[in-house]
C-alpha atoms as a PDB file:
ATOM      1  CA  UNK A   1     -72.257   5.276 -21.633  1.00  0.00           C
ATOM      2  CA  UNK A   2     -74.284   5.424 -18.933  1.00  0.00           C
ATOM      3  CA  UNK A   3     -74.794   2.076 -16.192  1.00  0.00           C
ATOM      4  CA  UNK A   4     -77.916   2.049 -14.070  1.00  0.00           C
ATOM      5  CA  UNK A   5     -77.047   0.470 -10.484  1.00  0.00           C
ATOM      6  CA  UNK A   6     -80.291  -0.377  -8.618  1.00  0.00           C
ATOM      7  CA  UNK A   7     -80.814   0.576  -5.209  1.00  0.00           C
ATOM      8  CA  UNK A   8     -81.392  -2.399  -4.130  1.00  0.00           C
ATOM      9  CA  UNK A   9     -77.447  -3.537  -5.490  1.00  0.00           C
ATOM     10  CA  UNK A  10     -75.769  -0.526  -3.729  1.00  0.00           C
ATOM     11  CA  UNK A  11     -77.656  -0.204  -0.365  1.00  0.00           C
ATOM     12  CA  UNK A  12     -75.935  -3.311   1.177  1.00  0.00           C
ATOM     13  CA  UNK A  13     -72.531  -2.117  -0.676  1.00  0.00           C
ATOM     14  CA  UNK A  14     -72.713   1.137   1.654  1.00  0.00           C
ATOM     15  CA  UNK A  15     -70.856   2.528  -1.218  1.00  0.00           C
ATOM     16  CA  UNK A  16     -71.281   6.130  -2.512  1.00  0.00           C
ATOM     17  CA  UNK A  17     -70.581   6.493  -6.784  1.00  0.00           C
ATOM     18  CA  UNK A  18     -67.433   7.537  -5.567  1.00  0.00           C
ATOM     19  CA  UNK A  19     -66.703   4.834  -4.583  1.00  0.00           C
ATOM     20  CA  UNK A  20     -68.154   2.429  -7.415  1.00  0.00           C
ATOM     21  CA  UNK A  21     -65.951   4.777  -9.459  1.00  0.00           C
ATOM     22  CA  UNK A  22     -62.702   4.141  -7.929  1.00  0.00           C
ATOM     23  CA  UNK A  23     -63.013   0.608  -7.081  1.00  0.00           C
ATOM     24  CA  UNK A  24     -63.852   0.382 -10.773  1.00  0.00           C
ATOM     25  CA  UNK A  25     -61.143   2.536 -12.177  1.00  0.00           C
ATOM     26  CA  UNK A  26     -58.328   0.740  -9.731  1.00  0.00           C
ATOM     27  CA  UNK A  27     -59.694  -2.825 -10.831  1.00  0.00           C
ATOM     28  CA  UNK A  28     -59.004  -2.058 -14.892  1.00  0.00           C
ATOM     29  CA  UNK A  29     -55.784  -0.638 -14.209  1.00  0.00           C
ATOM     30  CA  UNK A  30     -54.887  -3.352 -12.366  1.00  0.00           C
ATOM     31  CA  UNK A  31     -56.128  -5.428 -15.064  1.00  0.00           C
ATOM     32  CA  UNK A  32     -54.511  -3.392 -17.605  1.00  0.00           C
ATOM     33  CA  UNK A  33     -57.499  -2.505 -19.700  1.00  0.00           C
ATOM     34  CA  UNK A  34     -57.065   1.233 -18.645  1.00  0.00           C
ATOM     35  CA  UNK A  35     -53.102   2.937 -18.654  1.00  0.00           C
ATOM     36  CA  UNK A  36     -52.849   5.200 -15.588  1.00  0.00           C
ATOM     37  CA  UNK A  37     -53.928   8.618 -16.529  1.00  0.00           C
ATOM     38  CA  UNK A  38     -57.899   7.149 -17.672  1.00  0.00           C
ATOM     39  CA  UNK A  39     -58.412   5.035 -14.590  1.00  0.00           C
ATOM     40  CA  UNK A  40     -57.358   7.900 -12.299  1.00  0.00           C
ATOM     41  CA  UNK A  41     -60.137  10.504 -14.580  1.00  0.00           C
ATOM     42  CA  UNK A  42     -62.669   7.933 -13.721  1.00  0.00           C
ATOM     43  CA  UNK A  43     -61.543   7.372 -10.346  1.00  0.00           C
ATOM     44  CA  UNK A  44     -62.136  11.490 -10.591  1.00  0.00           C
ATOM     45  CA  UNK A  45     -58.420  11.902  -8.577  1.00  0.00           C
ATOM     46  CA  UNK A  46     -55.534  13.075  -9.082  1.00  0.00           C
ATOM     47  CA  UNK A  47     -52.111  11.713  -9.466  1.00  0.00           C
ATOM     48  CA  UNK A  48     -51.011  11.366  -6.141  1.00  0.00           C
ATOM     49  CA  UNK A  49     -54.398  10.224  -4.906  1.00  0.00           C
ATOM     50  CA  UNK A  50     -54.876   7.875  -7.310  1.00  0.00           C
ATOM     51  CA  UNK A  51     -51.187   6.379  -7.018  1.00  0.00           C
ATOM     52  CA  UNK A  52     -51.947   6.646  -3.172  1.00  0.00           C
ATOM     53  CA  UNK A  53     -55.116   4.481  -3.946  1.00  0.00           C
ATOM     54  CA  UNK A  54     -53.124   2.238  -5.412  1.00  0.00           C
ATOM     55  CA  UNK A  55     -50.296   2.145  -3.124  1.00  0.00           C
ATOM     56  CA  UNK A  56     -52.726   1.202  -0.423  1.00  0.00           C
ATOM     57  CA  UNK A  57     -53.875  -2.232  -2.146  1.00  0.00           C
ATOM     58  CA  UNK A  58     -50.435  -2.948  -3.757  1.00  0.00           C
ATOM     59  CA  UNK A  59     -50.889  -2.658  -7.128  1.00  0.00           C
ATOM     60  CA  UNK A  60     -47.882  -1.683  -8.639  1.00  0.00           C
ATOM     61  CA  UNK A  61     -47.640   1.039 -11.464  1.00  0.00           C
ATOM     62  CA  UNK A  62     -47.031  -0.170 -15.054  1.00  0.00           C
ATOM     63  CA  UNK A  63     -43.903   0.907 -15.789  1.00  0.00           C
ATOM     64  CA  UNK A  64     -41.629  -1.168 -17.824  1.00  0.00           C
ATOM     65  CA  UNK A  65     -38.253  -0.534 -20.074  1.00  0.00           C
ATOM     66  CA  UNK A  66     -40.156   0.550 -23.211  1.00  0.00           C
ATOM     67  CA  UNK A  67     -41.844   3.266 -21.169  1.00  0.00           C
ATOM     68  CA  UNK A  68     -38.598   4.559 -19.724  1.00  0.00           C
ATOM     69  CA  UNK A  69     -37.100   4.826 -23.286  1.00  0.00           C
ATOM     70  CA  UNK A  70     -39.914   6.893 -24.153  1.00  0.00           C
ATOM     71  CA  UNK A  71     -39.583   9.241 -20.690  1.00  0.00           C
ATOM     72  CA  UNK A  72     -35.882   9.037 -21.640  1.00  0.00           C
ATOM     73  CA  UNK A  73     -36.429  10.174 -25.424  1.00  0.00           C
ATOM     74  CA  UNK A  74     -38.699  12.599 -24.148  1.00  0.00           C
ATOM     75  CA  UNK A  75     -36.399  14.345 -21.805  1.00  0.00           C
ATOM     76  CA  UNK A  76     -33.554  14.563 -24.209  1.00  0.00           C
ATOM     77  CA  UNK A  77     -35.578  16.012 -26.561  1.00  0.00           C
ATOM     78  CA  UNK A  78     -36.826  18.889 -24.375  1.00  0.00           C
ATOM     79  CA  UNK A  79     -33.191  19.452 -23.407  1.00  0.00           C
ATOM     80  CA  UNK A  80     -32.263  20.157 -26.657  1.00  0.00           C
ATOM     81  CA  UNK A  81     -29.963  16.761 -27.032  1.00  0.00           C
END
């Protein structure tokens, strides 16, 4: 999908497509229409930016008790238990 963004929208925004791109990417995380690891390939970052990016507007990670069973499950199975 491509979106066209007028000039005349993103001059006064003083925003690059960087930009547009993270500011989208953090707000549907944050929303919780995107899970970590797609909002941070369109935010085109990394982990620790992207957290970072995160970190600096407070929005918590999503992280609850089902997804630590499934780290947990993981782990155990890679350790041969």
């Amino acid at each position: 999908m491509v979106i066209h963004l007028s000039d005349e929208l993103l001059t006064p925004l003083k925003m690059t497509e960087a930009d547009i791109r993270l500011e989208l990417a953090i707000a549907l995380y944050a929303s919780g229409k995107l899970a970590f690891g797609k909002a941070r390939a369109l935010a085109g970052l990394n982990w620790i930016r992207f957290r970072l990016a995160l970190s600096e507007r407070n929005i918590p990670i999503h992280y609850d008790q089902t997804d630590f069973e499934a780290d947990l499950a993981a782990v155990e199975a890679l350790s041969g238990k």
